[in-house]
Protein backbone atom coordinates (compact mmCIF):
# COMPACT_ATOMS: atom_id res chain seq x y z
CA UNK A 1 76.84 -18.14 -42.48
CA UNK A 2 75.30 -14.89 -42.23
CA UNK A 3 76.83 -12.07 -39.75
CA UNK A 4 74.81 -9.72 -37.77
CA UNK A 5 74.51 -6.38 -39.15
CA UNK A 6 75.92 -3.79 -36.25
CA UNK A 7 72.49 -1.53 -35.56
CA UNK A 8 72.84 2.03 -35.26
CA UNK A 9 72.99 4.11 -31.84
CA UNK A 10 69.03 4.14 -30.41
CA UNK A 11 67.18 6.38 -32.68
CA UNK A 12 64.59 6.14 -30.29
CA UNK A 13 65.53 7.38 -27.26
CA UNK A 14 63.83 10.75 -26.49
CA UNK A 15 65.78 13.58 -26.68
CA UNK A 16 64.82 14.54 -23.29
CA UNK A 17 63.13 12.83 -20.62
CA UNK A 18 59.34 14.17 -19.31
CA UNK A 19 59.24 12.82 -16.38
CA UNK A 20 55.27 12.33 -14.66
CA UNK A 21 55.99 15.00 -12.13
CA UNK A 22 56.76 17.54 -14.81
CA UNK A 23 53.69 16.63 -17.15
CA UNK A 24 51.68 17.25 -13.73
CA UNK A 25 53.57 20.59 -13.39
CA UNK A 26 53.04 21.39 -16.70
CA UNK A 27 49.25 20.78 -16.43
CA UNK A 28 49.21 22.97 -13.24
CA UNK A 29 50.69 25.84 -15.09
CA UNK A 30 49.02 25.56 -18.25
CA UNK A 31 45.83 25.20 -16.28
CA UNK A 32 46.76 28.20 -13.85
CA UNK A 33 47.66 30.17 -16.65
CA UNK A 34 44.89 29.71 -19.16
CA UNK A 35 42.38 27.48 -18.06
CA UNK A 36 43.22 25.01 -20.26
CA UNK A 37 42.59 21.36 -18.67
CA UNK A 38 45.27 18.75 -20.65
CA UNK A 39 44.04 14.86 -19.51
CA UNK A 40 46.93 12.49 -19.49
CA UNK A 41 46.79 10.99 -22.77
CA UNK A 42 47.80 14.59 -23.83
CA UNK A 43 51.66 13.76 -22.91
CA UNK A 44 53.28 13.00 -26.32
CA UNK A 45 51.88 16.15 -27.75
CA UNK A 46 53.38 18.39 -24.66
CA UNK A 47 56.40 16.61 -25.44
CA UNK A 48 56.80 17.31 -28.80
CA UNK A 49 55.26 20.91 -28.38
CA UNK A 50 57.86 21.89 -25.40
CA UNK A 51 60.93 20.01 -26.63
CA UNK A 52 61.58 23.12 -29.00
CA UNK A 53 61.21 25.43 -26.17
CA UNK A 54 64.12 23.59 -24.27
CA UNK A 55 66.21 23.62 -27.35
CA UNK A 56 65.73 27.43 -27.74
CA UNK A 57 66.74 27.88 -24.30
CA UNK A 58 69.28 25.84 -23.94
CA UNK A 59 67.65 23.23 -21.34
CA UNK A 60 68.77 19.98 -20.88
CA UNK A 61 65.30 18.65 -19.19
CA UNK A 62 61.75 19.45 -18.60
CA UNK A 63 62.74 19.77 -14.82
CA UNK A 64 65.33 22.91 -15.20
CA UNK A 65 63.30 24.50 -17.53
CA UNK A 66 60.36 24.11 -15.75
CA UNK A 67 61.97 25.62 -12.47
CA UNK A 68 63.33 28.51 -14.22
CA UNK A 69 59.89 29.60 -15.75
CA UNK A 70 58.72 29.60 -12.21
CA UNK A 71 61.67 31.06 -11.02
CA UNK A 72 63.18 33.84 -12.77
CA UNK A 73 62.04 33.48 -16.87
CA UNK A 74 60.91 36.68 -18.57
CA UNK A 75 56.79 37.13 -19.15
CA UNK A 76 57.75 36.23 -22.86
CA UNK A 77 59.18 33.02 -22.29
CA UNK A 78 55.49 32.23 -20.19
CA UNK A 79 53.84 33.50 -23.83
CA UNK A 80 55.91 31.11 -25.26
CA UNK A 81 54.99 28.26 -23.21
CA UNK A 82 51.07 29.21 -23.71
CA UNK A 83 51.34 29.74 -27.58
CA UNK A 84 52.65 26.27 -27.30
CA UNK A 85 50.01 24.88 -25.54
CA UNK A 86 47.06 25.97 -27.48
CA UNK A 87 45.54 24.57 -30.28
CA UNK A 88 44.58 26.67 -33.17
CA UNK A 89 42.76 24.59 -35.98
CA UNK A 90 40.35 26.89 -38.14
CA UNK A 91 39.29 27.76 -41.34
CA UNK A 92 37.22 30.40 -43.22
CA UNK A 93 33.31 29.98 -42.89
CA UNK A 94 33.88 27.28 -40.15
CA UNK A 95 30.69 25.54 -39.09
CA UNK A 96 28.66 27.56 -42.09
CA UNK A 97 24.90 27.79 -40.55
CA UNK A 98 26.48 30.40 -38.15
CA UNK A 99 27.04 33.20 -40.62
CA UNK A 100 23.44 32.48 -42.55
CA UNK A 101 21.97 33.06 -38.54
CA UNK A 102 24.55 35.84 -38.27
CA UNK A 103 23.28 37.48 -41.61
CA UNK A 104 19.58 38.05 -39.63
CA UNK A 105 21.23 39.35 -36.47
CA UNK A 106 22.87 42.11 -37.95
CA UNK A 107 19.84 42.94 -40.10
CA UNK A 108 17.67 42.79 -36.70
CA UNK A 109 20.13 45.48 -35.27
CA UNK A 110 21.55 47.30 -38.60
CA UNK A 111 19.51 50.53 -37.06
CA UNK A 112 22.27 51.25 -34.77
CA UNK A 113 25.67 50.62 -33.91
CA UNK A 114 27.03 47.05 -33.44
CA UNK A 115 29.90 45.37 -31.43
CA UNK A 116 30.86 41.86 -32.26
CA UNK A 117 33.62 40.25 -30.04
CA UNK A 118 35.60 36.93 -31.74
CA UNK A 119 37.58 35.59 -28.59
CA UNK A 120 39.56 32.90 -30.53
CA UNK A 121 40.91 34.44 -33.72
CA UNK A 122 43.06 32.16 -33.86
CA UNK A 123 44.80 33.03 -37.38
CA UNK A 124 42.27 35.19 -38.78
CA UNK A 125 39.88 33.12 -40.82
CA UNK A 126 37.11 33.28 -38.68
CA UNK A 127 37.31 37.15 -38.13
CA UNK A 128 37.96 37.89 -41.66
CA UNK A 129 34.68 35.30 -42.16
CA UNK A 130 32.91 37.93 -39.63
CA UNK A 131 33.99 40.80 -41.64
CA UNK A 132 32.90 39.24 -45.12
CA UNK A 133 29.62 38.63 -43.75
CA UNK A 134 29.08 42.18 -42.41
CA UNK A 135 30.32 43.83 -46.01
CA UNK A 136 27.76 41.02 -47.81
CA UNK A 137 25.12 42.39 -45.38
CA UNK A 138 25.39 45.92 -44.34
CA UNK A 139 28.13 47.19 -46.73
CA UNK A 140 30.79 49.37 -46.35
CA UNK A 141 28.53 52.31 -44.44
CA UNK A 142 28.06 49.71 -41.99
CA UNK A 143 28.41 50.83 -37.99
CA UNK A 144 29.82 47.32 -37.24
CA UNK A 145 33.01 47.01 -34.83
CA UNK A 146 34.87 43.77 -34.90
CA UNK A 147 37.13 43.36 -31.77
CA UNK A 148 39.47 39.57 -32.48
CA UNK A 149 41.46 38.30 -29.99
CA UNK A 150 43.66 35.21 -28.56
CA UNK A 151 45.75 33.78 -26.26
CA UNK A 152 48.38 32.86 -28.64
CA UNK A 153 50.29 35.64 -29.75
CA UNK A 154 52.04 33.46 -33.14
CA UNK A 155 48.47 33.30 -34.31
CA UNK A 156 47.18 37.27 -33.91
CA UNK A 157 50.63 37.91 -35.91
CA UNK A 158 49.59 35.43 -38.69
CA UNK A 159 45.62 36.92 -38.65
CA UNK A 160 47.30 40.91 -38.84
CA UNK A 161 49.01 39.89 -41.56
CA UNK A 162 45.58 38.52 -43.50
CA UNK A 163 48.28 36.62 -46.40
CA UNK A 164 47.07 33.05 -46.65
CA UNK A 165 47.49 30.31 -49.33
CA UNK A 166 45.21 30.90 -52.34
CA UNK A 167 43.62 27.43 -51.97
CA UNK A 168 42.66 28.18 -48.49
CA UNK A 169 39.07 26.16 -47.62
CA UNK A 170 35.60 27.61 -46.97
CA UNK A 171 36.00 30.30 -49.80
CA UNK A 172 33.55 30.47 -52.97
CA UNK A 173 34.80 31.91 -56.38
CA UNK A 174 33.23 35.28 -56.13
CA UNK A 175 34.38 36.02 -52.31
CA UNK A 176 37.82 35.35 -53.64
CA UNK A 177 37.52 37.69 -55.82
CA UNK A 178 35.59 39.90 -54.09
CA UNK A 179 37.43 40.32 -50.78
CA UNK A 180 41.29 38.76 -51.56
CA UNK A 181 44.16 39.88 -53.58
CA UNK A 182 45.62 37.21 -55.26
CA UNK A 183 49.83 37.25 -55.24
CA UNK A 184 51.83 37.29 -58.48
CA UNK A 185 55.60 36.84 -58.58
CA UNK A 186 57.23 35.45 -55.79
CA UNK A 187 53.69 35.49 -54.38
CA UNK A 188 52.05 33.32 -56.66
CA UNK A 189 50.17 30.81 -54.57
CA UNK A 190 49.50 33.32 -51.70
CA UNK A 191 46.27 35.78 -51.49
CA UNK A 192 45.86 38.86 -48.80
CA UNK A 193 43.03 40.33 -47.81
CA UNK A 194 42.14 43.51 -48.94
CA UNK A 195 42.33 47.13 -47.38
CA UNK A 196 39.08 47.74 -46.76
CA UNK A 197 38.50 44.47 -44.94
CA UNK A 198 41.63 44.48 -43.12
CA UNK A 199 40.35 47.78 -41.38
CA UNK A 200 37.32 46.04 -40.24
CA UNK A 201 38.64 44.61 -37.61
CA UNK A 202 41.06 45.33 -34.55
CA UNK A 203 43.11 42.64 -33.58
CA UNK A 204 44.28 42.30 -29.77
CA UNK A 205 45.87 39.81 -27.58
CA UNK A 206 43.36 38.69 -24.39
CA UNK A 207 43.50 35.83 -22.09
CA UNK A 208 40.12 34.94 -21.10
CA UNK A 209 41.54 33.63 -17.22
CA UNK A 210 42.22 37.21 -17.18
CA UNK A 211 40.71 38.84 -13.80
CA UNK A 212 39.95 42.19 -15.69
CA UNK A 213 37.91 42.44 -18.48
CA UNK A 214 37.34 46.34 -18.30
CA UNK A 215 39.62 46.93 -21.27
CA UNK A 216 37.19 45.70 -23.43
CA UNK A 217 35.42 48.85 -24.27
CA UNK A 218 31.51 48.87 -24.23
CA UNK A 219 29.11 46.10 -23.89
CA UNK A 220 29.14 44.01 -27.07
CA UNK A 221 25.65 42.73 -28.77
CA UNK A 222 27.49 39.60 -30.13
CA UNK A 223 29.88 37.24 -28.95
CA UNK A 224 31.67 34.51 -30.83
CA UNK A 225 33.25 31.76 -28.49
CA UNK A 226 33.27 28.96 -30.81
CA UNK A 227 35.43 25.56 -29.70
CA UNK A 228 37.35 27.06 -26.92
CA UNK A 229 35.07 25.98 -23.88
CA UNK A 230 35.80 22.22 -24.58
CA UNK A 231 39.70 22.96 -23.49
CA UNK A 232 38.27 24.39 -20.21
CA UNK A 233 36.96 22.19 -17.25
CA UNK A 234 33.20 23.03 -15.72
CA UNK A 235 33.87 25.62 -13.12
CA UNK A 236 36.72 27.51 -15.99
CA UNK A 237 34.04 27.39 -18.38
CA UNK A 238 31.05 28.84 -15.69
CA UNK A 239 33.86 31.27 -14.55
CA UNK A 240 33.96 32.24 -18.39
CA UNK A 241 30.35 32.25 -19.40
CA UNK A 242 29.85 34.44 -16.14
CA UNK A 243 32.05 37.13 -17.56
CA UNK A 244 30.82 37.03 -21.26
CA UNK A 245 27.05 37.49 -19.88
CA UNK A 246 28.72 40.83 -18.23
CA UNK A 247 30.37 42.04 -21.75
CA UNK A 248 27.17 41.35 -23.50
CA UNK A 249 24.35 43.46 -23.88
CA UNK A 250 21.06 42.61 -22.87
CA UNK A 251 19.74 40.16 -25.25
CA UNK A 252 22.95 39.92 -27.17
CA UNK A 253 23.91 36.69 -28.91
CA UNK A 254 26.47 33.74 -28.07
CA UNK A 255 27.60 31.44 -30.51
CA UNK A 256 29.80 28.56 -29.54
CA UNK A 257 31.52 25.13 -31.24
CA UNK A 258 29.30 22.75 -32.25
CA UNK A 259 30.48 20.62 -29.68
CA UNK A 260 29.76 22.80 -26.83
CA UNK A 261 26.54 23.11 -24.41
CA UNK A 262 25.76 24.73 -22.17
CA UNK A 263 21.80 24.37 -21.17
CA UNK A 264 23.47 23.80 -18.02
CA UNK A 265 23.39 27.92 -16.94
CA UNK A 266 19.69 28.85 -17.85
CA UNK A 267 20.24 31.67 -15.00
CA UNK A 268 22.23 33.53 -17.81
CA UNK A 269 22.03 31.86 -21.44
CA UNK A 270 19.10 30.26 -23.07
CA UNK A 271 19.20 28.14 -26.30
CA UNK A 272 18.07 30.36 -29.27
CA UNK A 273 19.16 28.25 -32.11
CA UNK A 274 22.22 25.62 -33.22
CA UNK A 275 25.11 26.49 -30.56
CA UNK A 276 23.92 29.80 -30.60
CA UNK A 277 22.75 31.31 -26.90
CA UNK A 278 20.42 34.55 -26.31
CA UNK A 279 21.75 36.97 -22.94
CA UNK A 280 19.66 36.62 -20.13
């Protein structure tokens, strides 16, 4: 006659308990904070996200911690809850028809000096993408400034630092060796980018729910906003595509996700090509 085995304790028992009323806060915040619009399937990954956050502060549920970043936690611990929060999945050359169409825009404006603004650097593929394609097409003499920011500080530390794994995606042969420095020694496996690419661009921390968008220097003739609109609801994302059409020159270029459209403001943006929108 065969005995039951004893089971273990519950192994799967959350940790802690996220109740409805806190994913609601949560989405609130998260919303109020950066404009990002979480649906309700989206629960299991705010759980997992935020669980470290209560561990690092010493929180026994959502609820406590919740009421103490309302009530009393330092700005960094509401950075901390927004690097959380967003999602940062990239790669170098991302979506690849952009930079060929981004090769003839700079040519069409090489005669004088050009801004290009990368709101989602995310980790720094995308800018350091930006900044291959300038040195391919203008050289070093070029009068090309690359301003690359995020929400998520974690991210703009990883894109400063320009080391990623030597396998990275979206890179051909000669760019590697072109534009990377390949690690030896305990560094074998890793690549960084090089000086003079590094000092192309100017990495800075900007929340685009942010009121004032002064400190963003002169008008810029190109804009990349590429798969952060589909985290924002319709008015966040008119709100947003008003104040890019005020940073932007006249004529200056959009490019978004390839997901994204937005025929829907012809008052501002027309179509000019694949996800890429012409200043009004």
């Amino acid at each position: 006659m065969s005995h039951p085995v004893p089971l273990p304790p519950d192994l799967t028992e959350p940790e802690f308990r996220l109740a409805h009323t806190d994913f609601d806060r949560i989405r609130q915040l998260i919303y109020a904070r950066a404009g990002i619009s979480l649906h309700a399937g989206k629960q299991a990954m705010v759980y997992s996200r935020l669980a470290r956050r209560l561990r690092d502060t010493h929180h026994a549920d959502f609820t406590t911690y919740l009421q103490w970043l309302e009530h009393g936690a330092p700005d960094s611990e509401w950075q901390e809850f927004i690097n959380c929060l967003t999602t940062n999945l990239t790669s170098f050359f991302r979506e690849e028809h952009h930079f060929h169409a981004l090769v003839e825009d700079l040519r069409a404006r090489a005669a004088r000096p050009i801004r290009i603004w990368c709101n989602a650097a995310s980790t720094g593929e995308e800018p350091f993408s930006l900044a291959m394609t300038v040195l391919e097409t203008l050289g070093l003499a070029a009068q090309v400034k690359l301003l690359c920011s995020d929400i998520d500080t974690q991210v703009l530390e990883t894109a400063r630092r320009g080391v990623y794994a030597a396998d990275a995606r979206g890179l051909t042969p000669e760019r590697l060796r072109r534009h990377f420095l390949r690690g030896t020694g305990n560094n074998t496996g890793q690549m960084r980018v090089k000086p003079e690419l590094a000092r192309m661009v100017e990495f800075r921390h900007f929340n685009l729910m942010s009121p004032d968008w002064s400190g963003l220097g002169e008008a810029f003739d190109i804009v990349f906003c590429r798969n952060v609109m589909i985290y924002f609801d319709a008015p966040t994302q008119r709100r947003v595509l008003q104040q890019i059409h005020r940073v932007l020159r006249p004529g200056g270029l959009l490019y978004v996700g390839h997901s994204e459209n937005f025929t829907d403001v012809p008052d501002i943006f027309r179509l000019r090509g694949k996800t890429i929108y012409e200043r009004l």
